[in-house]
Protein backbone atom coordinates (compact mmCIF):
# COMPACT_ATOMS: atom_id res chain seq x y z
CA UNK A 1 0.00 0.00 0.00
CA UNK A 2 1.29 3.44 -0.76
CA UNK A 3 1.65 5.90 1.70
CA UNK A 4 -0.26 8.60 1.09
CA UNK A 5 2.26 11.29 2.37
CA UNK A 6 5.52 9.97 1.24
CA UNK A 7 5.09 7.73 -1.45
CA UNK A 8 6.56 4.81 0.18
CA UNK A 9 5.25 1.49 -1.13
CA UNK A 10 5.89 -0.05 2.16
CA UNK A 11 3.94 -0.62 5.81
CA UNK A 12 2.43 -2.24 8.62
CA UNK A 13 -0.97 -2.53 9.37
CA UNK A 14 -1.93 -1.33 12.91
CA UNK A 15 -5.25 -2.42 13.23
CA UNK A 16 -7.50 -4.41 11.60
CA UNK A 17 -11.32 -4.73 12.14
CA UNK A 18 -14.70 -5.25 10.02
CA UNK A 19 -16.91 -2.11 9.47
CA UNK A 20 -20.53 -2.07 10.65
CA UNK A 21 -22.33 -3.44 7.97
CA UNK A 22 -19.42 -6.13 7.78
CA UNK A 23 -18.73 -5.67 3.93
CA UNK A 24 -15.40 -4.30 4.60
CA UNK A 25 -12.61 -4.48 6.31
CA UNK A 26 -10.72 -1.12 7.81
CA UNK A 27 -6.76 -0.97 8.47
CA UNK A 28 -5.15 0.99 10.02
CA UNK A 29 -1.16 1.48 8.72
CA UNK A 30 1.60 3.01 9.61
CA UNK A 31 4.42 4.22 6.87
CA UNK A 32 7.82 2.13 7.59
CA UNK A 33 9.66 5.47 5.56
CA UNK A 34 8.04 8.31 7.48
CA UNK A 35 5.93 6.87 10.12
CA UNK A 36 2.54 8.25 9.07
CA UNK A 37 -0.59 6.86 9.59
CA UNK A 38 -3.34 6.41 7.68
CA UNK A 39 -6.37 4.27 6.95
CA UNK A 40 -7.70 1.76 4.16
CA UNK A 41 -10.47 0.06 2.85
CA UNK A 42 -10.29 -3.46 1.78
CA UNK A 43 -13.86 -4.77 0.08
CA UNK A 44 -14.76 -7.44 -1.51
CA UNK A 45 -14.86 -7.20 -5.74
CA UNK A 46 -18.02 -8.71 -6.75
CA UNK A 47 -18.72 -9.55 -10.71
CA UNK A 48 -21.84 -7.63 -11.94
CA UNK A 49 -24.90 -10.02 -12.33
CA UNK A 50 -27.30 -8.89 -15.17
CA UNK A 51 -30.80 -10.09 -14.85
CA UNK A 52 -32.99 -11.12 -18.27
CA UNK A 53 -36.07 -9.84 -17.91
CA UNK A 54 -38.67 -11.87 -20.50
CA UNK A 55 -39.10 -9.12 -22.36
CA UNK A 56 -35.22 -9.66 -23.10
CA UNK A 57 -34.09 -6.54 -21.41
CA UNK A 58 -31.34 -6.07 -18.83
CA UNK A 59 -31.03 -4.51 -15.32
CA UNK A 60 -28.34 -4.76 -12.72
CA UNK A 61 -29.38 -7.50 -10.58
CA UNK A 62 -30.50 -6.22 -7.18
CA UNK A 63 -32.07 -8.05 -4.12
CA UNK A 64 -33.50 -5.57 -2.59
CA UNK A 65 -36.18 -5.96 -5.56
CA UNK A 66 -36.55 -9.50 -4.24
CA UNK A 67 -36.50 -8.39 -0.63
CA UNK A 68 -39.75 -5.97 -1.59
CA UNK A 69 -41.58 -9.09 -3.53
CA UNK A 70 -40.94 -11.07 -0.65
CA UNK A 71 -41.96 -9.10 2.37
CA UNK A 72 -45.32 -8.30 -0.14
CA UNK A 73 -45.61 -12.33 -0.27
CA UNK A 74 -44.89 -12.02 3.65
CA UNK A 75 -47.93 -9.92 4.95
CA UNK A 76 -50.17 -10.73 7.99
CA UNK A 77 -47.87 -13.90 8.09
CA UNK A 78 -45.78 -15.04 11.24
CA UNK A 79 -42.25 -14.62 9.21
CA UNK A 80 -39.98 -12.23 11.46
CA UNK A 81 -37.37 -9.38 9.05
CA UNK A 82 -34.73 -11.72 10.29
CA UNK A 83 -35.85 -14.89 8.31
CA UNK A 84 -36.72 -12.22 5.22
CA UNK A 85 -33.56 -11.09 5.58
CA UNK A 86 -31.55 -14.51 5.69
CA UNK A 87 -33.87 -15.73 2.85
CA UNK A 88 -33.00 -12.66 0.44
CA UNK A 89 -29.04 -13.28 1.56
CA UNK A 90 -29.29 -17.01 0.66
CA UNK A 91 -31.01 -16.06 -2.71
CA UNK A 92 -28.28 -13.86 -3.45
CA UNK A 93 -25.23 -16.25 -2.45
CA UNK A 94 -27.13 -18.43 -4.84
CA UNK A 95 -27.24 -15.69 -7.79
CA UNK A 96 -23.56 -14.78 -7.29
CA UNK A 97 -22.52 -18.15 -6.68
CA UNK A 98 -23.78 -19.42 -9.79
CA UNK A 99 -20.75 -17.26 -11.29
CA UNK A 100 -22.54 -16.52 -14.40
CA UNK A 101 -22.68 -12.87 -15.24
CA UNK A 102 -26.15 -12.86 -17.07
CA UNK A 103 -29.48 -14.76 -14.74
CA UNK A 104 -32.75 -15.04 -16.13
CA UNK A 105 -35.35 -13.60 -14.07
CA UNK A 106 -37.59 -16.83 -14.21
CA UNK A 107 -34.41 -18.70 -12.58
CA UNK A 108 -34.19 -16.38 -9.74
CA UNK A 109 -37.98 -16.33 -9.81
CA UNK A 110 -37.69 -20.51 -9.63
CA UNK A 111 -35.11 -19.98 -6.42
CA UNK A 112 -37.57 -17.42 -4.63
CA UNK A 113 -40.34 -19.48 -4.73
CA UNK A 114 -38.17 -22.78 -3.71
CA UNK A 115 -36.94 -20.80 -0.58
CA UNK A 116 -40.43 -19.49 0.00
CA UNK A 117 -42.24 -23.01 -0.01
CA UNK A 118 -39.27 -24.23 2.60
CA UNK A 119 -40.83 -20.78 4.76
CA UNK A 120 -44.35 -20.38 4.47
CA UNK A 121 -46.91 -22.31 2.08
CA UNK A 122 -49.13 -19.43 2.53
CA UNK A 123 -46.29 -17.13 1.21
CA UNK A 124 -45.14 -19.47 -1.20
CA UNK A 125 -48.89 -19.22 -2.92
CA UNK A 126 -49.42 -15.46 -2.74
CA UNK A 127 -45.43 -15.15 -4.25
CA UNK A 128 -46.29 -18.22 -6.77
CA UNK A 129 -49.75 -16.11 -7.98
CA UNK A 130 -48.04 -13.23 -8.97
CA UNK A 131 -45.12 -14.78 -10.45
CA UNK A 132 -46.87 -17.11 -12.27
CA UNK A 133 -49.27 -14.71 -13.57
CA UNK A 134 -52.33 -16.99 -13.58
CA UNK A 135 -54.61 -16.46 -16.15
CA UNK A 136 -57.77 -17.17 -14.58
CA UNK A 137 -58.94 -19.38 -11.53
CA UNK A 138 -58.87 -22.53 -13.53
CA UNK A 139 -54.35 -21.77 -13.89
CA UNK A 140 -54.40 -20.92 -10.54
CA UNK A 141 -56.38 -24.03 -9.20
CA UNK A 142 -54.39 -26.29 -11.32
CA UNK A 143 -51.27 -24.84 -9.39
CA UNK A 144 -52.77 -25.41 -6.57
CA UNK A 145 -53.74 -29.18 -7.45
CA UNK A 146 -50.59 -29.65 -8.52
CA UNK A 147 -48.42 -28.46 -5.31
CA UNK A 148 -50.58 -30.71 -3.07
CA UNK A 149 -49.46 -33.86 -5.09
């Protein structure tokens, strides 16, 4: 790391702890030329994940555009902000763990209603009836028949 003073490409780190939100990590160093101190950053570099839409647009995939589908799907239902919270970061891990840098929406669509089933059936349905986009009662009780089998 280069001092910021000096120039001098060498020196020690002080101090070392995360940051808050725990997506960083914060040194402190000290110049070995001049004895300085200052502080740095380390993060994280994470690929950009582009989500195809079915129109066959893209948008930067984001998940707190899950997060808002799922707390809708989550209403009146005993499901604390915690378990929303662990669900939306175990959707992501997924997404970004998948290392591919283009996702289609139906595929993280398929892993939000996977989670949700494991959560809350009642979830799961009102998440399923919107994603699916059910034509009429007939589509929708067919689903239904279906996810009793």
């Amino acid at each position: 790391m280069k001092c910021l003073f000096c120039g001098h490409t060498e020196s020690k780190v002080i101090d070392s702890r995360a940051t808050d939100e725990a997506s960083s990590i914060r040194r402190r160093r000290e110049c070995l030329n001049c004895g300085k101190r200052f502080t740095t950053y380390e993060y994280i570099e994470t690929t950009p994940v582009l989500v195809i839409k079915s129109d066959g647009t893209r948008q930067p995939f984001d998940p707190q555009k899950i997060k808002r589908g799922i707390v809708k799907a989550c209403e009146k239902r005993p499901i604390t902000i915690k378990q929303i919270d662990d669900l939306v970061a175990d959707i992501e891990k997924q997404v970004y763990n998948s290392l591919e840098q283009e996702i289609k929406s139906s595929k993280i669509g398929e892993i939000v209603m996977e989670s949700l089933k494991a959560l809350d059936e009642v979830a799961y349905i009102r998440f399923a009836s919107v994603y699916k986009n059910f034509e009429g009662i007939n589509s929708f009780a067919t689903f239904l028949k279906d996810y009793k089998k």
